[in-house]
N, C-alpha and C. Protein backbone atom coordinates (compact mmCIF):
# COMPACT_ATOMS: atom_id res chain seq x y z
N UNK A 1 124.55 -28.39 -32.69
CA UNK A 1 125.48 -27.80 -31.77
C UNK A 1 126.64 -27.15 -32.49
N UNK A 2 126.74 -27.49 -33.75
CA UNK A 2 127.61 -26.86 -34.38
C UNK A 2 128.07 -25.19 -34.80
N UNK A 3 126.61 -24.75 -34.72
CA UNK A 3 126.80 -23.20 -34.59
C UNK A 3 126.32 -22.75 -32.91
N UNK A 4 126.24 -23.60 -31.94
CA UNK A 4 126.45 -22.90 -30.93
C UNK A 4 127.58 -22.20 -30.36
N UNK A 5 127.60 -21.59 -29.80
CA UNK A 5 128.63 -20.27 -29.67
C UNK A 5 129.60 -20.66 -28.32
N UNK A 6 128.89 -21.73 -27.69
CA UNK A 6 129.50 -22.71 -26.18
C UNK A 6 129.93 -24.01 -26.63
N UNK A 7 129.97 -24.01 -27.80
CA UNK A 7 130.50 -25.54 -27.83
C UNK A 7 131.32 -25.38 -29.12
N UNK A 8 132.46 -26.10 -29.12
CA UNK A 8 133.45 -26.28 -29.95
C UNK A 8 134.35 -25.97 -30.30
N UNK A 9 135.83 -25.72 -30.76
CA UNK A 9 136.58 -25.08 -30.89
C UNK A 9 137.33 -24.31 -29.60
N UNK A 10 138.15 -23.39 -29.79
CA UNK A 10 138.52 -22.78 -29.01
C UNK A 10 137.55 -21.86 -27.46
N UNK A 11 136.45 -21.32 -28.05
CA UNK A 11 135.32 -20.41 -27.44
C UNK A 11 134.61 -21.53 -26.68
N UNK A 12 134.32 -22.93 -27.63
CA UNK A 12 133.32 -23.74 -26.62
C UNK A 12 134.16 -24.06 -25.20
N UNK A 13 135.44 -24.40 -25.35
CA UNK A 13 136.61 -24.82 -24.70
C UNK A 13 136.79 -23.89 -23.58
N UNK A 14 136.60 -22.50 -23.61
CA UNK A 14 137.02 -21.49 -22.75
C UNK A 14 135.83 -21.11 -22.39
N UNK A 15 134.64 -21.22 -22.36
CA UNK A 15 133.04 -21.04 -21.87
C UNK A 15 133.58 -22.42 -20.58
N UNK A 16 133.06 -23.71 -20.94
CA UNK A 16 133.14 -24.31 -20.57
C UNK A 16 133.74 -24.79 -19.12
N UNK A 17 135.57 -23.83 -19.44
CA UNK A 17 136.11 -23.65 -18.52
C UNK A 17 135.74 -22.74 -17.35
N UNK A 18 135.22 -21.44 -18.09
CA UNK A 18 134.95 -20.86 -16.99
C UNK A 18 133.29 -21.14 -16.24
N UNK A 19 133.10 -21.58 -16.48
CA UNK A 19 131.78 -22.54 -15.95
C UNK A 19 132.09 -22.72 -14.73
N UNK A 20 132.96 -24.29 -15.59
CA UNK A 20 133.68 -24.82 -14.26
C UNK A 20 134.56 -24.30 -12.98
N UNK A 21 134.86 -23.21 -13.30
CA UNK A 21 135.99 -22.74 -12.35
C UNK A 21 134.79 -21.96 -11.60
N UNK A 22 133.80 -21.32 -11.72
CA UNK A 22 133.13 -20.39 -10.93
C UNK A 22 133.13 -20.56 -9.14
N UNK A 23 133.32 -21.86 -8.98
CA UNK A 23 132.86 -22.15 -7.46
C UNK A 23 134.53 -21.21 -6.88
N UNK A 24 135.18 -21.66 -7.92
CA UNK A 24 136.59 -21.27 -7.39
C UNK A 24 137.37 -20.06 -7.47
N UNK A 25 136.47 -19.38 -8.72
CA UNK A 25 136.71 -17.69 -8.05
C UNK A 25 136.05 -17.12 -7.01
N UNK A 26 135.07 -17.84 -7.26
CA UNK A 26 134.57 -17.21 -5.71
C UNK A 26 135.30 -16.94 -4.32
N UNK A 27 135.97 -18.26 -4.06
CA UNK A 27 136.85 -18.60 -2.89
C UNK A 27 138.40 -17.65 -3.48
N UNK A 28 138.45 -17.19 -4.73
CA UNK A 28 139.77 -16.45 -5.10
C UNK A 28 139.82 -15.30 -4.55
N UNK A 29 138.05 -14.46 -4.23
CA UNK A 29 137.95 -13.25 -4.47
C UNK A 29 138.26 -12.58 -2.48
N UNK A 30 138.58 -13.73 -1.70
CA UNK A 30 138.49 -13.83 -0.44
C UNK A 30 139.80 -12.48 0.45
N UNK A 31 139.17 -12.17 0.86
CA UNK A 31 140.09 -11.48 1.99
C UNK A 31 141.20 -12.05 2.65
N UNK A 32 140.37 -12.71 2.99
CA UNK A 32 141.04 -14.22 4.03
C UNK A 32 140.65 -15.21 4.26
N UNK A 33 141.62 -17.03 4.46
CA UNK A 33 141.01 -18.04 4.35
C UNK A 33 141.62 -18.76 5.46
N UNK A 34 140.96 -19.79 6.25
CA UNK A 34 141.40 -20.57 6.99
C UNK A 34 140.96 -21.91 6.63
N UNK A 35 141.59 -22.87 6.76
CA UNK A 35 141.16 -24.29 6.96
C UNK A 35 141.25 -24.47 8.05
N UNK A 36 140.28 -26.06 8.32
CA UNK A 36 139.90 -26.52 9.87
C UNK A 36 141.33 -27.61 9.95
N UNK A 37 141.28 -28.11 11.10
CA UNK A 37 142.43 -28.73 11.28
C UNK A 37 142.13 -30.32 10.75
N UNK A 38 141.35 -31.00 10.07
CA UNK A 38 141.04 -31.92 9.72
C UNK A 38 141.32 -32.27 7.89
N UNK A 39 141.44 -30.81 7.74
CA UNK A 39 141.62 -30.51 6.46
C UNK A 39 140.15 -30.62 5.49
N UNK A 40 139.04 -30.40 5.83
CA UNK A 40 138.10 -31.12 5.47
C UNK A 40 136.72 -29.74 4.92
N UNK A 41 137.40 -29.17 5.86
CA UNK A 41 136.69 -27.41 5.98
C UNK A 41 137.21 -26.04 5.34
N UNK A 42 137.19 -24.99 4.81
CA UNK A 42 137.96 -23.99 4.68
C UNK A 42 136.63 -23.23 4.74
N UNK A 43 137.31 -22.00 5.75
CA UNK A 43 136.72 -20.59 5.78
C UNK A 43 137.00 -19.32 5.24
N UNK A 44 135.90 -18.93 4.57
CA UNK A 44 136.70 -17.66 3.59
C UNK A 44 135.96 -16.39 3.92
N UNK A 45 137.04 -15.05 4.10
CA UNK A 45 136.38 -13.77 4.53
C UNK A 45 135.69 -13.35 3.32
N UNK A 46 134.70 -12.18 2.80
CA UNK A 46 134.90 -11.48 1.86
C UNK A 46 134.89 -9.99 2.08
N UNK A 47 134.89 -9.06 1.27
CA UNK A 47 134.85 -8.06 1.15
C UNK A 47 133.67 -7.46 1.25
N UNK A 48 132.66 -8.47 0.62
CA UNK A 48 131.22 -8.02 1.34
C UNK A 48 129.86 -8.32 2.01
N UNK A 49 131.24 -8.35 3.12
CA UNK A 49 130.63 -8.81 4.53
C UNK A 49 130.07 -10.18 4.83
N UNK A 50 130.49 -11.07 3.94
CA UNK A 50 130.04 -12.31 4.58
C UNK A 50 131.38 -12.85 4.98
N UNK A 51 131.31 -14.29 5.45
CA UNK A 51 131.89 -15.18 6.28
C UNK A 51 131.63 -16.52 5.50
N UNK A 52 131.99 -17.21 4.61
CA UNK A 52 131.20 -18.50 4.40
C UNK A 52 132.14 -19.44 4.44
N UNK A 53 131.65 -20.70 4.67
CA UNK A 53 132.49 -22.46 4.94
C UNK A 53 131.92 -23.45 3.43
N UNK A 54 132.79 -24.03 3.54
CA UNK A 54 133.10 -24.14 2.70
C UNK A 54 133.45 -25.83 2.49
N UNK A 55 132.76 -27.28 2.20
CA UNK A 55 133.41 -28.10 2.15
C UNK A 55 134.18 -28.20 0.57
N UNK A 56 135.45 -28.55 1.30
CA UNK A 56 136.59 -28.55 0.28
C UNK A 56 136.46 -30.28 -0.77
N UNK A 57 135.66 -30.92 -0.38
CA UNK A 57 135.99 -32.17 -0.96
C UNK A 57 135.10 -32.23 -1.71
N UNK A 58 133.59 -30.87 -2.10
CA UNK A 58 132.63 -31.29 -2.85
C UNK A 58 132.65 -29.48 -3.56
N UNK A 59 133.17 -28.62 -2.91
CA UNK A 59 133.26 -27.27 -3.61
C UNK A 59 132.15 -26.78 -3.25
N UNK A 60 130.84 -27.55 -2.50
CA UNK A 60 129.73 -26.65 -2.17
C UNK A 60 129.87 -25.60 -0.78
N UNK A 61 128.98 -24.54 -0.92
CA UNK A 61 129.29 -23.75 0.39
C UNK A 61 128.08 -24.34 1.52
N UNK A 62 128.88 -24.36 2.73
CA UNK A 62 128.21 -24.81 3.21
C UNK A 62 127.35 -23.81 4.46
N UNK A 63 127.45 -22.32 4.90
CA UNK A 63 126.93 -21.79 5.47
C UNK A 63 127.31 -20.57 4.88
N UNK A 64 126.51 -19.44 5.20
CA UNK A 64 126.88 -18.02 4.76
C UNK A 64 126.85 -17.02 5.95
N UNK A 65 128.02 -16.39 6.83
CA UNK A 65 127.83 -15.67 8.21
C UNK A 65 127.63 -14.27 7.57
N UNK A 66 126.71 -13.17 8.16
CA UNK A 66 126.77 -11.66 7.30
C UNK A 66 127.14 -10.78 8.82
N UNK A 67 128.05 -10.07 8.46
CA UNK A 67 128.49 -9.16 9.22
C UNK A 67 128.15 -7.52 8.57
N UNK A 68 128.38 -6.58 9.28
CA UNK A 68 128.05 -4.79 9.07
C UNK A 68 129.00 -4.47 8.86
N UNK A 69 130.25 -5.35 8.32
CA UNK A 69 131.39 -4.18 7.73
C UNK A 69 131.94 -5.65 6.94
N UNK A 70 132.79 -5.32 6.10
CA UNK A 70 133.79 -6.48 5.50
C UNK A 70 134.24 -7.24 6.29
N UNK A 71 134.27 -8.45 5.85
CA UNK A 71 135.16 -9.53 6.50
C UNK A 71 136.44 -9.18 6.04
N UNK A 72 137.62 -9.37 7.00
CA UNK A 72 138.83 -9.41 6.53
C UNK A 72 139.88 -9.55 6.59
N UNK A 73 139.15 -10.79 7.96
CA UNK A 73 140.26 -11.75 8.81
C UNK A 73 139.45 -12.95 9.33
N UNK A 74 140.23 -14.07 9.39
CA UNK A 74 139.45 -15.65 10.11
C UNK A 74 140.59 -16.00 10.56
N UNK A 75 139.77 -16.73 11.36
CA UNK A 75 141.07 -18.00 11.90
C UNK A 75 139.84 -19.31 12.74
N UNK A 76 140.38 -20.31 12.24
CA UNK A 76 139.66 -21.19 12.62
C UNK A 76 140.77 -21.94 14.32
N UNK A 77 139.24 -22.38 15.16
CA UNK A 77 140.50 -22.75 16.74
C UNK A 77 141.13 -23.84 16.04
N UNK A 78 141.51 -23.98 17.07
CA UNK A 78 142.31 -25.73 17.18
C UNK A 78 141.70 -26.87 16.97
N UNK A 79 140.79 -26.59 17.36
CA UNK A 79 139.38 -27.69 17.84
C UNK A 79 138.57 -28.07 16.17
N UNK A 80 138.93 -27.05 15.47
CA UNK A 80 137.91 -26.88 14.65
C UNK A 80 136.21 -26.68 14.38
N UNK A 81 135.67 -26.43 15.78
CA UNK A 81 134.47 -26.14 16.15
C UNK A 81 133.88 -24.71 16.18
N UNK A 82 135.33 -23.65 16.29
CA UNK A 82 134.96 -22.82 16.39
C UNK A 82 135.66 -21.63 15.06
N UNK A 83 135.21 -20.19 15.02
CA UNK A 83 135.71 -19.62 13.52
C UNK A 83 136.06 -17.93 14.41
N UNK A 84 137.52 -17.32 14.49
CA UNK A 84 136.90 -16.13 14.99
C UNK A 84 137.67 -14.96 13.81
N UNK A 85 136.55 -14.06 13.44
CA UNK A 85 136.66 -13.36 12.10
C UNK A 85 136.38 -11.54 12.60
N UNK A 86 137.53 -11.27 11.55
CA UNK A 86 137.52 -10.07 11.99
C UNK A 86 136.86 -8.72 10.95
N UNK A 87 136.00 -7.73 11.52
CA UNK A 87 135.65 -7.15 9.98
C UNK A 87 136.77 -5.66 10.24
N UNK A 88 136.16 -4.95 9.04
CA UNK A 88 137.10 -3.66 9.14
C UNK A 88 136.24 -2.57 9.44
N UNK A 89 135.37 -2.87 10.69
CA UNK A 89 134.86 -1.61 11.68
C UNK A 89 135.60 -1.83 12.57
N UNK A 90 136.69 -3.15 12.49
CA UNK A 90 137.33 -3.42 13.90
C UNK A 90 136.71 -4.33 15.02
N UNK A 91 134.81 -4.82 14.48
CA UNK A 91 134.46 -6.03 14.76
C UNK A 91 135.11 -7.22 15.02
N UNK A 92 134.81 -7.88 16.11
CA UNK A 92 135.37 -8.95 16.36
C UNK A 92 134.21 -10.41 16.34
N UNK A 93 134.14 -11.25 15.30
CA UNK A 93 133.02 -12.58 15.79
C UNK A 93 133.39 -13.82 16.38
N UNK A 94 132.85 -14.18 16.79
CA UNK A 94 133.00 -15.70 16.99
C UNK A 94 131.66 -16.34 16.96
N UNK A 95 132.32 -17.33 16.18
CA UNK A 95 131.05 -18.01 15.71
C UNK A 95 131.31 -19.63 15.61
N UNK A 96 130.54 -20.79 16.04
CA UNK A 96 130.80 -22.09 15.71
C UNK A 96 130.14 -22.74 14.91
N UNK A 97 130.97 -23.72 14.66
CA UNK A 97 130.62 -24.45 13.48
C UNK A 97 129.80 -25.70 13.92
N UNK A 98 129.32 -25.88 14.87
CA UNK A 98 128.62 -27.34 15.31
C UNK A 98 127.53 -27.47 14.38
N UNK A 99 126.41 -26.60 14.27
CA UNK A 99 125.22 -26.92 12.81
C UNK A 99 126.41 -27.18 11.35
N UNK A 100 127.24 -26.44 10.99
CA UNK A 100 128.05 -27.10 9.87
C UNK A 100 128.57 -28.43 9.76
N UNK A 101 128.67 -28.59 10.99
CA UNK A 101 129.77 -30.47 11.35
C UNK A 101 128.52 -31.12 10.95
N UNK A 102 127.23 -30.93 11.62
CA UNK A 102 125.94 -31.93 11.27
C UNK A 102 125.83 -32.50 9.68
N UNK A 103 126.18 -30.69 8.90
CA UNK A 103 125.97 -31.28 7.51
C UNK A 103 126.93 -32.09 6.83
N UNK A 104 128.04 -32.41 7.73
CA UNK A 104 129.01 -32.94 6.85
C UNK A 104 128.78 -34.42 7.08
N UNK A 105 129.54 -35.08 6.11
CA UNK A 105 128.99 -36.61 5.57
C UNK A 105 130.10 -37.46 6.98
């Protein structure tokens, strides 16, 4: 491992890191983000055209919504059941989260 080019020193150190961080640029690269009111959920717009959720306590995504123009507005209700997202054709969605609640622990 000593002449690998991912491990050691400064370079193995900064590979490594960005490894790790990947789940979390992802969620950087967002339009817009909402959390559920439980704190347990976050919803993130993107730029191209999806919608995805997101459990915050494991970093995995947990659904992917695809819309015909950019996402580039959310807001999650009160309730936390429901997600309504806006794209930039001026689309309006609403969409719930009840199959997402199933997957959660």
């Amino acid at each position: 491992m000593k002449n690998d080019p991912n491990w050691g020193g400064e370079h193995g150190r900064r590979a490594r890191d960005e490894e790790a961080l990947k789940p979390v640029s992802k969620i950087l690269e967002t339009e817009a983000m909402a959390i559920t009111p439980d704190g347990q959920t976050l919803v993130s717009a993107f730029w191209d055209h999806t919608l995805k959720v997101w459990d915050l306590a494991s970093g995995q995504c947990l659904a992917t919504f695809s819309a015909d123009a950019p996402v580039v507005a959310c807001a999650v209700t009160p309730d936390g059941n429901g997600v309504v997202a806006g794209d930039a054709s001026g689309g309006v969605h609403f969409l719930r989260l009840e199959g997402v609640e199933s997957r959660r622990r």
